[in-house]
ModelCIF file with pLDDT and N, C-alpha, C, O atoms, coordinates in Angstrom:
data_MODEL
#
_entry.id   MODEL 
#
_entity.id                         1 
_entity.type                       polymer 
_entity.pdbx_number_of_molecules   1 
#
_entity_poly.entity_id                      1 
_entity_poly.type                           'polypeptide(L)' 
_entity_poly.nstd_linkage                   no 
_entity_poly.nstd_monomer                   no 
_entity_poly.pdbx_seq_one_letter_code       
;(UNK)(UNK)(UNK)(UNK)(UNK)(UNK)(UNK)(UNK)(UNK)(UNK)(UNK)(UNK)(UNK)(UNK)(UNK)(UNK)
(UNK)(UNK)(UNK)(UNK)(UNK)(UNK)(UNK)(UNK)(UNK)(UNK)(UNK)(UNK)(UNK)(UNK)(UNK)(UNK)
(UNK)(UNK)(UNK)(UNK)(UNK)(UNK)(UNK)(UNK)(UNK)(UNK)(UNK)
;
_entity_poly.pdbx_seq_one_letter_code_can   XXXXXXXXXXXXXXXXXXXXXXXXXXXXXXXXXXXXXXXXXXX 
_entity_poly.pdbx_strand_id                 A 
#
loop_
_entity_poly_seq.entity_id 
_entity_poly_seq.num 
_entity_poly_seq.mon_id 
_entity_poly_seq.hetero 
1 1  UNK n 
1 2  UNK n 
1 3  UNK n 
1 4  UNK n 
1 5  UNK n 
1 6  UNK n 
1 7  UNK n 
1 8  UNK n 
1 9  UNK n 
1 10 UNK n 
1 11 UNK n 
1 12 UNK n 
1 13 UNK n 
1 14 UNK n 
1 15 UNK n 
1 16 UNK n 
1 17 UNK n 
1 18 UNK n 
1 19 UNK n 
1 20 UNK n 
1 21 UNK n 
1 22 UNK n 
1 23 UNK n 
1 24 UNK n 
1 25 UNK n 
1 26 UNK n 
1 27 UNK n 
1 28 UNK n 
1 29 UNK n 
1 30 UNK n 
1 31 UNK n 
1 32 UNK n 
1 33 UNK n 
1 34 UNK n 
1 35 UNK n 
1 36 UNK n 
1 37 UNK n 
1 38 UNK n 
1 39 UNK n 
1 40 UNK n 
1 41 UNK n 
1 42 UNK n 
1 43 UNK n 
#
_struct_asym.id          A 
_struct_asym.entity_id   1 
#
loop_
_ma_qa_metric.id 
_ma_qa_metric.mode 
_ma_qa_metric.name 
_ma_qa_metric.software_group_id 
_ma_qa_metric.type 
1 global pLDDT . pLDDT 
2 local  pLDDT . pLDDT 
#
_ma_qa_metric_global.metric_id      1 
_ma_qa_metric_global.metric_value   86.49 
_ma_qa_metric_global.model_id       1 
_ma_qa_metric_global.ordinal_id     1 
#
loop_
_ma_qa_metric_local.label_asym_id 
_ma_qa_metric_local.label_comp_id 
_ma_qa_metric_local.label_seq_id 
_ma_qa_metric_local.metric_id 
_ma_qa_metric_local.metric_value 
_ma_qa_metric_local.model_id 
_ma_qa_metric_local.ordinal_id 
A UNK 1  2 82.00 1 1  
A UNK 2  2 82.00 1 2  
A UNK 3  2 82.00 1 3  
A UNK 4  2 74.00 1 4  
A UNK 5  2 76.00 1 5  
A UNK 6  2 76.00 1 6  
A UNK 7  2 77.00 1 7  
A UNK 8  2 77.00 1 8  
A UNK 9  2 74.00 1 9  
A UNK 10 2 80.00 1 10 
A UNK 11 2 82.00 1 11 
A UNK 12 2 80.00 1 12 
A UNK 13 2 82.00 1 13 
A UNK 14 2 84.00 1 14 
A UNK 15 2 85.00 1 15 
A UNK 16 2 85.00 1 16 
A UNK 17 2 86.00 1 17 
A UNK 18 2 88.00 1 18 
A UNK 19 2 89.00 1 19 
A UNK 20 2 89.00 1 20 
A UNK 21 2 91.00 1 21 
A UNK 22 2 91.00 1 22 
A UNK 23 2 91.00 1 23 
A UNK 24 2 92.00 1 24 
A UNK 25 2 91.00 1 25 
A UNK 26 2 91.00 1 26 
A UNK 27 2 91.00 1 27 
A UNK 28 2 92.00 1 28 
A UNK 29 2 89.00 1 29 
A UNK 30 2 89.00 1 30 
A UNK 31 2 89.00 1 31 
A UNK 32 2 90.00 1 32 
A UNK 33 2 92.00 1 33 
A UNK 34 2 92.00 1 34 
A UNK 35 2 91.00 1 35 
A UNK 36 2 91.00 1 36 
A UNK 37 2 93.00 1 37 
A UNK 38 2 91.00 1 38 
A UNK 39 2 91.00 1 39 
A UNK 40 2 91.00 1 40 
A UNK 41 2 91.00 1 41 
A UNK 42 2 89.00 1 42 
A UNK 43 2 90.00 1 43 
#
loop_
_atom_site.group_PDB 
_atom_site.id 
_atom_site.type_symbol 
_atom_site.label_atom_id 
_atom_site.label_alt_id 
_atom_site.label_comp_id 
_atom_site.label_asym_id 
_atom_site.label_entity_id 
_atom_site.label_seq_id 
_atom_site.pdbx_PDB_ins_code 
_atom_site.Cartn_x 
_atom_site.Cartn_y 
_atom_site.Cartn_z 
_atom_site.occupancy 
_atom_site.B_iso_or_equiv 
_atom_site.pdbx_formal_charge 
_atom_site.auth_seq_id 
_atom_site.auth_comp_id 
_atom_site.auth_asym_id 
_atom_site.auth_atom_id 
_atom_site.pdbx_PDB_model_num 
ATOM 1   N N  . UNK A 1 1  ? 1.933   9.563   -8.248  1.00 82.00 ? 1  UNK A N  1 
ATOM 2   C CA . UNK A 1 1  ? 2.945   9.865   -7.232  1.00 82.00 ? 1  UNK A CA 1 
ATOM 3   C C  . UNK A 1 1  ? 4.352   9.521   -7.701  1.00 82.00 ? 1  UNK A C  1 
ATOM 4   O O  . UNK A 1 1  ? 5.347   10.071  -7.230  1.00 82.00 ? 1  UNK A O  1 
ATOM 5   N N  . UNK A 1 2  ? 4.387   8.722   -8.511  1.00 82.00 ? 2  UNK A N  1 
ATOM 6   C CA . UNK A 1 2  ? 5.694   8.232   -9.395  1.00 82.00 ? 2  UNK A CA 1 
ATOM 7   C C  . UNK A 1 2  ? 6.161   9.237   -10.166 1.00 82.00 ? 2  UNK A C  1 
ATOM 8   O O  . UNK A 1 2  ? 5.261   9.820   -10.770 1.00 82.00 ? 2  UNK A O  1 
ATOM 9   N N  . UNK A 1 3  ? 7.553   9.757   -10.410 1.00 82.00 ? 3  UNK A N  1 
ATOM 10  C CA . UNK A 1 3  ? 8.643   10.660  -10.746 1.00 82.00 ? 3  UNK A CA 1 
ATOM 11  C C  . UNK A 1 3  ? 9.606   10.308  -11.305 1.00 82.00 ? 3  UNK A C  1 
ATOM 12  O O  . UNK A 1 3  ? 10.638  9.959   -10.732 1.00 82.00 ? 3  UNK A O  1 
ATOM 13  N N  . UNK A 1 4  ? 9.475   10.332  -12.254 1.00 74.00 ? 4  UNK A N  1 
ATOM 14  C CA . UNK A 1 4  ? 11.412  9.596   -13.353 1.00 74.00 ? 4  UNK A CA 1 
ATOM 15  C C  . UNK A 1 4  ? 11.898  10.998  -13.443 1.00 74.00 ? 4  UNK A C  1 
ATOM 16  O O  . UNK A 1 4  ? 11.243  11.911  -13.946 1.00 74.00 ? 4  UNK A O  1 
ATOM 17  N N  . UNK A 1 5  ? 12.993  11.107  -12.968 1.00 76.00 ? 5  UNK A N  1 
ATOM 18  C CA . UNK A 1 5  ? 14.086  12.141  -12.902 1.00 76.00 ? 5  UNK A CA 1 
ATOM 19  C C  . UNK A 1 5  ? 15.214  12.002  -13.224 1.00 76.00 ? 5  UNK A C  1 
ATOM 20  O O  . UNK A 1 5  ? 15.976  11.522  -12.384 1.00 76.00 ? 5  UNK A O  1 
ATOM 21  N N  . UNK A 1 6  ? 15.725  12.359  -14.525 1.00 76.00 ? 6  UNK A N  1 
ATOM 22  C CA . UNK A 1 6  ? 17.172  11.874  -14.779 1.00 76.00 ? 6  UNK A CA 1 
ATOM 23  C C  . UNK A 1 6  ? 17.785  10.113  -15.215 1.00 76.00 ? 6  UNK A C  1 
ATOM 24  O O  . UNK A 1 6  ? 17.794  9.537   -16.303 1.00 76.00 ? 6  UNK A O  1 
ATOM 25  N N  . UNK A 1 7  ? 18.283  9.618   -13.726 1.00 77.00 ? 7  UNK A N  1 
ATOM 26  C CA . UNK A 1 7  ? 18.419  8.437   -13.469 1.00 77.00 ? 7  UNK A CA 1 
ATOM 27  C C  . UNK A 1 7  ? 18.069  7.968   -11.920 1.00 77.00 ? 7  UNK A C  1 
ATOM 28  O O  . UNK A 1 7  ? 18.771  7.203   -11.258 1.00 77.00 ? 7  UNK A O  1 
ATOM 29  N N  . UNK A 1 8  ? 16.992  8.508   -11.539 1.00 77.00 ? 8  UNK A N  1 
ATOM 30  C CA . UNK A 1 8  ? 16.661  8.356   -10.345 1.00 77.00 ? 8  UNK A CA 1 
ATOM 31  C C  . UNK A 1 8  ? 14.814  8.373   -10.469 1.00 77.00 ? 8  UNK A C  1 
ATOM 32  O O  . UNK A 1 8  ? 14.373  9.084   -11.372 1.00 77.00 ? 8  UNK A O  1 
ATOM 33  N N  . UNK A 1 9  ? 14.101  7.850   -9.861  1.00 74.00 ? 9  UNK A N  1 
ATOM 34  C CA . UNK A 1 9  ? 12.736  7.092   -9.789  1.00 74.00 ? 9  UNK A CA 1 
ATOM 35  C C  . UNK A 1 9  ? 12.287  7.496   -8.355  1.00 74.00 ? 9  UNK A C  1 
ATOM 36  O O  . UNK A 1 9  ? 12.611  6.891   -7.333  1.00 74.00 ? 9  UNK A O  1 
ATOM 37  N N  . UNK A 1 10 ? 11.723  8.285   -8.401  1.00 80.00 ? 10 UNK A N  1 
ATOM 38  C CA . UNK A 1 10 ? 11.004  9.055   -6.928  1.00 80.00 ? 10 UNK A CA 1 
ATOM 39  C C  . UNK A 1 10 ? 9.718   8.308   -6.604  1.00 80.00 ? 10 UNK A C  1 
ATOM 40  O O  . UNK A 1 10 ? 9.681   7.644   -7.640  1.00 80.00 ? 10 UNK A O  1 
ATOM 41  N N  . UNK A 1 11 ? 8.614   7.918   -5.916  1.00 82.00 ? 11 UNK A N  1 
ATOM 42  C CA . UNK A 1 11 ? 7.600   7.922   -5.518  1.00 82.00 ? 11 UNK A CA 1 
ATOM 43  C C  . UNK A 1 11 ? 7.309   6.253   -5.628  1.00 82.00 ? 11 UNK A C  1 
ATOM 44  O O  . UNK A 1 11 ? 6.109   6.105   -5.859  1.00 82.00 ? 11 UNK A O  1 
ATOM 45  N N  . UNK A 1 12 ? 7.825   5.294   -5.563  1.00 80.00 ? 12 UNK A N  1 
ATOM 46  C CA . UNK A 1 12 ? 7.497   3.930   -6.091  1.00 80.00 ? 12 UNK A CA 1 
ATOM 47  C C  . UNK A 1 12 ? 7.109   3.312   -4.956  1.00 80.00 ? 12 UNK A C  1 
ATOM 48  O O  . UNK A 1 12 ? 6.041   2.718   -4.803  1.00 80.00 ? 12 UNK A O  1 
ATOM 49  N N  . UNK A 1 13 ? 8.401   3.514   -3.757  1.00 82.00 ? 13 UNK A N  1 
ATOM 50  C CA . UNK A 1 13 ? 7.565   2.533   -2.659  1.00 82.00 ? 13 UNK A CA 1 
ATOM 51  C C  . UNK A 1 13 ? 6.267   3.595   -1.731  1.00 82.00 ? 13 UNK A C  1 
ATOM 52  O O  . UNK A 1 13 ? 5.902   3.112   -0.660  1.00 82.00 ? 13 UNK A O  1 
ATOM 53  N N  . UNK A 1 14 ? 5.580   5.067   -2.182  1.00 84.00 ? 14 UNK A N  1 
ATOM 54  C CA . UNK A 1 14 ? 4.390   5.827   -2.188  1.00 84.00 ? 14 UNK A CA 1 
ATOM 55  C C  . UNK A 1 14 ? 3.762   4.732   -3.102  1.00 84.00 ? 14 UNK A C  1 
ATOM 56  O O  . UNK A 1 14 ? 3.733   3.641   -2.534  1.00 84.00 ? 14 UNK A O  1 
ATOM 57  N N  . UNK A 1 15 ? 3.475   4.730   -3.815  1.00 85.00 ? 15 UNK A N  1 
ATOM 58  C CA . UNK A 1 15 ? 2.583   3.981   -4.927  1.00 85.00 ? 15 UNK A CA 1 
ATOM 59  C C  . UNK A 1 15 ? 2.210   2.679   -4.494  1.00 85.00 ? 15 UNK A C  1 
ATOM 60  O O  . UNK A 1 15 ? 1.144   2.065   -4.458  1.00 85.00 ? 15 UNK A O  1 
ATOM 61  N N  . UNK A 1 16 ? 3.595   2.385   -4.117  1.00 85.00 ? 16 UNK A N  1 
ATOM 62  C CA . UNK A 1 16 ? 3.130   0.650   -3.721  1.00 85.00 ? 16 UNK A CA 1 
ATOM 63  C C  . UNK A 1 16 ? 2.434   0.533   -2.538  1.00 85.00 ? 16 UNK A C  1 
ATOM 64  O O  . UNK A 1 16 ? 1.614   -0.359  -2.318  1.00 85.00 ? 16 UNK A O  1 
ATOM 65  N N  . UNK A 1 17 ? 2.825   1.662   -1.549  1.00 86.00 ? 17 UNK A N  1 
ATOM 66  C CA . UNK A 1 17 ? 2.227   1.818   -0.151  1.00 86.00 ? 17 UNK A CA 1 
ATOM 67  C C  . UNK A 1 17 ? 0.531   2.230   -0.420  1.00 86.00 ? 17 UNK A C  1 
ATOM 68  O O  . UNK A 1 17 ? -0.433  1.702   0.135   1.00 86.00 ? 17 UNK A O  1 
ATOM 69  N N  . UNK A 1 18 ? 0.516   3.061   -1.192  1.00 88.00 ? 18 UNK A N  1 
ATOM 70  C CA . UNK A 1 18 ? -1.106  3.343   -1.136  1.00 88.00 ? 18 UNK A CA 1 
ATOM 71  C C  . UNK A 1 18 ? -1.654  2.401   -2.172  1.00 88.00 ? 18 UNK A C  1 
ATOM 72  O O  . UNK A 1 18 ? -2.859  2.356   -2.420  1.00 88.00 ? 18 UNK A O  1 
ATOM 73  N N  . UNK A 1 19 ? -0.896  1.763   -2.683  1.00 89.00 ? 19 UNK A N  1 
ATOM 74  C CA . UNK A 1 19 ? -1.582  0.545   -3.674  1.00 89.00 ? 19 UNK A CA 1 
ATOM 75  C C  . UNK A 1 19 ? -2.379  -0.432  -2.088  1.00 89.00 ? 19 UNK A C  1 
ATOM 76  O O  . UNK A 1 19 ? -3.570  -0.465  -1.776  1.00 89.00 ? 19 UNK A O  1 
ATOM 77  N N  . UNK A 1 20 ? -1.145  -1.132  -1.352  1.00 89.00 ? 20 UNK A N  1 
ATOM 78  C CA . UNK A 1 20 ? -1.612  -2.292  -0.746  1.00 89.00 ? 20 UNK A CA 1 
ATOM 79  C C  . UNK A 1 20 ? -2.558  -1.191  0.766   1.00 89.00 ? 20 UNK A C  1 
ATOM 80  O O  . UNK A 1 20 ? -3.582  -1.627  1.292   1.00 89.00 ? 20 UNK A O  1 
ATOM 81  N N  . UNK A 1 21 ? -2.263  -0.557  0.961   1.00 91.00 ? 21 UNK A N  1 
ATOM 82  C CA . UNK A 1 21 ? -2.985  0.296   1.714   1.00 91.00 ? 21 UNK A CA 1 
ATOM 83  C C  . UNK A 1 21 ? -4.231  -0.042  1.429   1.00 91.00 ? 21 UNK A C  1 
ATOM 84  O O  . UNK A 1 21 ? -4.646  -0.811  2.296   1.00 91.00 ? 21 UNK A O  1 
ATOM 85  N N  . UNK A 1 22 ? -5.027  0.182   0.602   1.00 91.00 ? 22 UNK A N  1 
ATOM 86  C CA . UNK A 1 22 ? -5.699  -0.062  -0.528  1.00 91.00 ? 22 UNK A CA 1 
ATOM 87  C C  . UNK A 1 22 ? -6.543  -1.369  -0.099  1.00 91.00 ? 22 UNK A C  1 
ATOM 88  O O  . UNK A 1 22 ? -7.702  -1.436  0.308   1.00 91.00 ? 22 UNK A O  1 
ATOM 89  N N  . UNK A 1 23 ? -5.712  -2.256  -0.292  1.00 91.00 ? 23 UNK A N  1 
ATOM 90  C CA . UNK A 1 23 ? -6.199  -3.779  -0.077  1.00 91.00 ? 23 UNK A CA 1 
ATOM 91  C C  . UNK A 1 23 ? -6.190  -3.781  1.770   1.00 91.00 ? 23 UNK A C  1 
ATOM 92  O O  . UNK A 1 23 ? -6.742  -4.707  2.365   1.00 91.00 ? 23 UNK A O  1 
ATOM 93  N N  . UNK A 1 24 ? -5.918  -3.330  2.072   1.00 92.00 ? 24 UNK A N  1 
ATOM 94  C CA . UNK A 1 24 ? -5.811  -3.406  3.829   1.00 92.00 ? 24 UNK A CA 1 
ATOM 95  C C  . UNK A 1 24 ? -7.423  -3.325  4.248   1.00 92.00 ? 24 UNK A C  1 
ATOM 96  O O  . UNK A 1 24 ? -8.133  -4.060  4.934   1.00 92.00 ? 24 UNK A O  1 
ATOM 97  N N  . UNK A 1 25 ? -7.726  -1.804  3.349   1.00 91.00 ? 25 UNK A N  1 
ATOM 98  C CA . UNK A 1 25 ? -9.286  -1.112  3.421   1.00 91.00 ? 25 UNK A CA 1 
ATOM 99  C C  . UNK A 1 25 ? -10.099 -2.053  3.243   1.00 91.00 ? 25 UNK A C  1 
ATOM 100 O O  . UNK A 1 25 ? -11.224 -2.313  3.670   1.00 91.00 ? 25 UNK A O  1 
ATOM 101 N N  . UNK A 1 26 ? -9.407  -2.515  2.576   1.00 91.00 ? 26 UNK A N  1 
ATOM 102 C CA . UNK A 1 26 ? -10.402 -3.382  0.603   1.00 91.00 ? 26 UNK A CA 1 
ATOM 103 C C  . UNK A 1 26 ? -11.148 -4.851  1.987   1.00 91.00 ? 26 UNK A C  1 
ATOM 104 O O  . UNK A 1 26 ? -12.325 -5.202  2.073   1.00 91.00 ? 26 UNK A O  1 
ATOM 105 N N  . UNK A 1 27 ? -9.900  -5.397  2.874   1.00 91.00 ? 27 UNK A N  1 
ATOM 106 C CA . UNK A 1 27 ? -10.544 -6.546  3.275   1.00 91.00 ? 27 UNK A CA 1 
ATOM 107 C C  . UNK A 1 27 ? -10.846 -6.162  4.637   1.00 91.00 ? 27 UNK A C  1 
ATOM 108 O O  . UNK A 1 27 ? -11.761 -6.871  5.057   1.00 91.00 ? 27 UNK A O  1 
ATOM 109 N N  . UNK A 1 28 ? -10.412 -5.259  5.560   1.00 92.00 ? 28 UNK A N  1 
ATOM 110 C CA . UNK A 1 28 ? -11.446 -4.651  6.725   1.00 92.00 ? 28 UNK A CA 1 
ATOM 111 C C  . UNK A 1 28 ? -12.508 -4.236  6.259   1.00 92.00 ? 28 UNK A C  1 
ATOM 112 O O  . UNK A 1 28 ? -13.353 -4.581  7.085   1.00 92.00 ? 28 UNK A O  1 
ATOM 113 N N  . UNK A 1 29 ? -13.250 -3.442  5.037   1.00 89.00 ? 29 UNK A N  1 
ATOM 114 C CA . UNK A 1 29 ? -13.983 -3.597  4.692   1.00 89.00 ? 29 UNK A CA 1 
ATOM 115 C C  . UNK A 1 29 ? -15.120 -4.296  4.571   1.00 89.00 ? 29 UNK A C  1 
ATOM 116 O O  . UNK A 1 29 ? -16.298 -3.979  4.733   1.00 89.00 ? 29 UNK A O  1 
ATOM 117 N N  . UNK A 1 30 ? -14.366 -5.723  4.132   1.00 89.00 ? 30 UNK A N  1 
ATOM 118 C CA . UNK A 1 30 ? -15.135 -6.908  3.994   1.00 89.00 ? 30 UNK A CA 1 
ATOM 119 C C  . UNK A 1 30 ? -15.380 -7.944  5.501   1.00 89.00 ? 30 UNK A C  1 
ATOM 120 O O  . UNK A 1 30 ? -15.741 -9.112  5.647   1.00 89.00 ? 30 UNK A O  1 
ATOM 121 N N  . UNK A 1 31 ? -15.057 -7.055  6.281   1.00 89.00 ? 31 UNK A N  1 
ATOM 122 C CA . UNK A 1 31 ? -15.274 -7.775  7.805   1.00 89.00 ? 31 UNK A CA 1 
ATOM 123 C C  . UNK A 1 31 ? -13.985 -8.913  8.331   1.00 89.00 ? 31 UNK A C  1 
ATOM 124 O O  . UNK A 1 31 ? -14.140 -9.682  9.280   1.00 89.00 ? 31 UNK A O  1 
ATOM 125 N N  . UNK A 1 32 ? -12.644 -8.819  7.451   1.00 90.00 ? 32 UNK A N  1 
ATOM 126 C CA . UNK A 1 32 ? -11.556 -9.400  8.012   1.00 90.00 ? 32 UNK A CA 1 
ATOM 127 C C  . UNK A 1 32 ? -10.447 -8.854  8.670   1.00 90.00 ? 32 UNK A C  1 
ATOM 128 O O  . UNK A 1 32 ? -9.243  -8.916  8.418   1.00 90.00 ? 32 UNK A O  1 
ATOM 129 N N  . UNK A 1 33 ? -10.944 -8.426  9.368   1.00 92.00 ? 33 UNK A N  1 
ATOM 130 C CA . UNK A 1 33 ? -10.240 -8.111  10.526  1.00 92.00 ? 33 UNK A CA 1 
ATOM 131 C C  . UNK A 1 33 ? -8.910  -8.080  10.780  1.00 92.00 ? 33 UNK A C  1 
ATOM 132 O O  . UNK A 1 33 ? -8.228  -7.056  10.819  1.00 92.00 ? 33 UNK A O  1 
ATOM 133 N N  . UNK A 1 34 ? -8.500  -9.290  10.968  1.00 92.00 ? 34 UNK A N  1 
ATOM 134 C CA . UNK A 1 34 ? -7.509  -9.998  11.137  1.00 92.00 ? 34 UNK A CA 1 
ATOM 135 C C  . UNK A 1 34 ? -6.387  -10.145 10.499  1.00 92.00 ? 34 UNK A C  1 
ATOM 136 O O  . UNK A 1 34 ? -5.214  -10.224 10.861  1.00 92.00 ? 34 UNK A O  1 
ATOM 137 N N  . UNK A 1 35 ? -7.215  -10.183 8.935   1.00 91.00 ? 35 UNK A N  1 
ATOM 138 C CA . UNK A 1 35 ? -6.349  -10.415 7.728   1.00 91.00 ? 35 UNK A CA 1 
ATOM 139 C C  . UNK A 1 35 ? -5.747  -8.901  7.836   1.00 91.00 ? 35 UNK A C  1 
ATOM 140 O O  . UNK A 1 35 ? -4.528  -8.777  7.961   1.00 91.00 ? 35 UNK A O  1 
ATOM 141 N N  . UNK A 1 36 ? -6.665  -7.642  7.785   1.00 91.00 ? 36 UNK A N  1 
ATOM 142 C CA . UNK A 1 36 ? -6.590  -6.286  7.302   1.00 91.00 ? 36 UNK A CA 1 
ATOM 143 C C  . UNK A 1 36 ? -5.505  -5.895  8.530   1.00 91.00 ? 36 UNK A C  1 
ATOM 144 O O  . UNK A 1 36 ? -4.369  -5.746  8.082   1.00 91.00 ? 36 UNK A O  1 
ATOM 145 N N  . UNK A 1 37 ? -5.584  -5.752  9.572   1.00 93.00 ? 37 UNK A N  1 
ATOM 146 C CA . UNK A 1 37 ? -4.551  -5.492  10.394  1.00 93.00 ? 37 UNK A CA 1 
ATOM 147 C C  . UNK A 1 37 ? -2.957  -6.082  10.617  1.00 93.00 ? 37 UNK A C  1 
ATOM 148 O O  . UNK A 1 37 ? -1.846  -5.590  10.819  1.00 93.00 ? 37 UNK A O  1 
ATOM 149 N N  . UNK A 1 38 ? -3.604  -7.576  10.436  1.00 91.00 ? 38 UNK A N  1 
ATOM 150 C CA . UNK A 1 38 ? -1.885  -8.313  10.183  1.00 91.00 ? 38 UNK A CA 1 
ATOM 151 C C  . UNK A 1 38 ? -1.535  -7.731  9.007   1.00 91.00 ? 38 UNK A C  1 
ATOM 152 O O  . UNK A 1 38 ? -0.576  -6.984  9.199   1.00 91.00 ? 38 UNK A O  1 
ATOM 153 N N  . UNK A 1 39 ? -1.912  -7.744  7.794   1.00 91.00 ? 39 UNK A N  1 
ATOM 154 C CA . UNK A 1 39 ? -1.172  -6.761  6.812   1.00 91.00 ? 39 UNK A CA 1 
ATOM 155 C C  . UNK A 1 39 ? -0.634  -5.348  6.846   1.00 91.00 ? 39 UNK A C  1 
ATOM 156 O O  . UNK A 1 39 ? 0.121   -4.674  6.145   1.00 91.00 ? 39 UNK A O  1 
ATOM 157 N N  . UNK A 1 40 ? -1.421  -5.162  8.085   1.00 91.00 ? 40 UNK A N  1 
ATOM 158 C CA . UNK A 1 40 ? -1.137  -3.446  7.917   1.00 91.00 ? 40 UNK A CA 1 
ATOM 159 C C  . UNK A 1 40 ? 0.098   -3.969  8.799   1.00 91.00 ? 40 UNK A C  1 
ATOM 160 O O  . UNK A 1 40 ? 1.116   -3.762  8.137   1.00 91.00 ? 40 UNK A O  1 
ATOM 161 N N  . UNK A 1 41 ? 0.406   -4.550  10.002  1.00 91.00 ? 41 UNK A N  1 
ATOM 162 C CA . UNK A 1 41 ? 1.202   -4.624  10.470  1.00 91.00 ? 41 UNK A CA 1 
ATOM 163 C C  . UNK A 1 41 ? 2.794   -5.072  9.229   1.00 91.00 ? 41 UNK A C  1 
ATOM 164 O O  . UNK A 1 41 ? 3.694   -4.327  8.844   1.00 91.00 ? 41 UNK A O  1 
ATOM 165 N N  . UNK A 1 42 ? 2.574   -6.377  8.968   1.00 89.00 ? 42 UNK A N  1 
ATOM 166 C CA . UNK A 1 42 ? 3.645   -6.338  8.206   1.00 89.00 ? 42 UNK A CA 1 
ATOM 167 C C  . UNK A 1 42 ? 3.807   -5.642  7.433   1.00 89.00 ? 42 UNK A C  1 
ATOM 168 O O  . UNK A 1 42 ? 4.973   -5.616  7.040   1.00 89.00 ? 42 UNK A O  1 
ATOM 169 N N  . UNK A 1 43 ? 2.816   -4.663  6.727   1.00 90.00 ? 43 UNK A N  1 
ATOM 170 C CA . UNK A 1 43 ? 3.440   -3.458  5.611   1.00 90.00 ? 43 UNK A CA 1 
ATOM 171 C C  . UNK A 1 43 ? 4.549   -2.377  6.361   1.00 90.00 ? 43 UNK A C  1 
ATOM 172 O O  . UNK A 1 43 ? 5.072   -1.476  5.706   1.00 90.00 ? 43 UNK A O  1 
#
């Protein structure tokens, strides 16, 4: 999703978003609830 253009960098906070997105899954997954939603919230 990342794009170097010139002098300008397209797609980084995409990347980082579906990176920790990612980990949100990763620990609702694992039955934490709590953890997985307060993160989603502060993301």
């Amino acid at each position: 999703t990342i794009l170097h253009m010139r002098n300008r960098i397209v797609g980084l906070t995409t990347a980082a978003g579906m990176w920790a997105v990612a980990a949100v899954g990763l620990v609702i997954g694992a039955g934490l609830y709590i953890l997985g939603v307060g993160s989603a919230v502060l993301l």
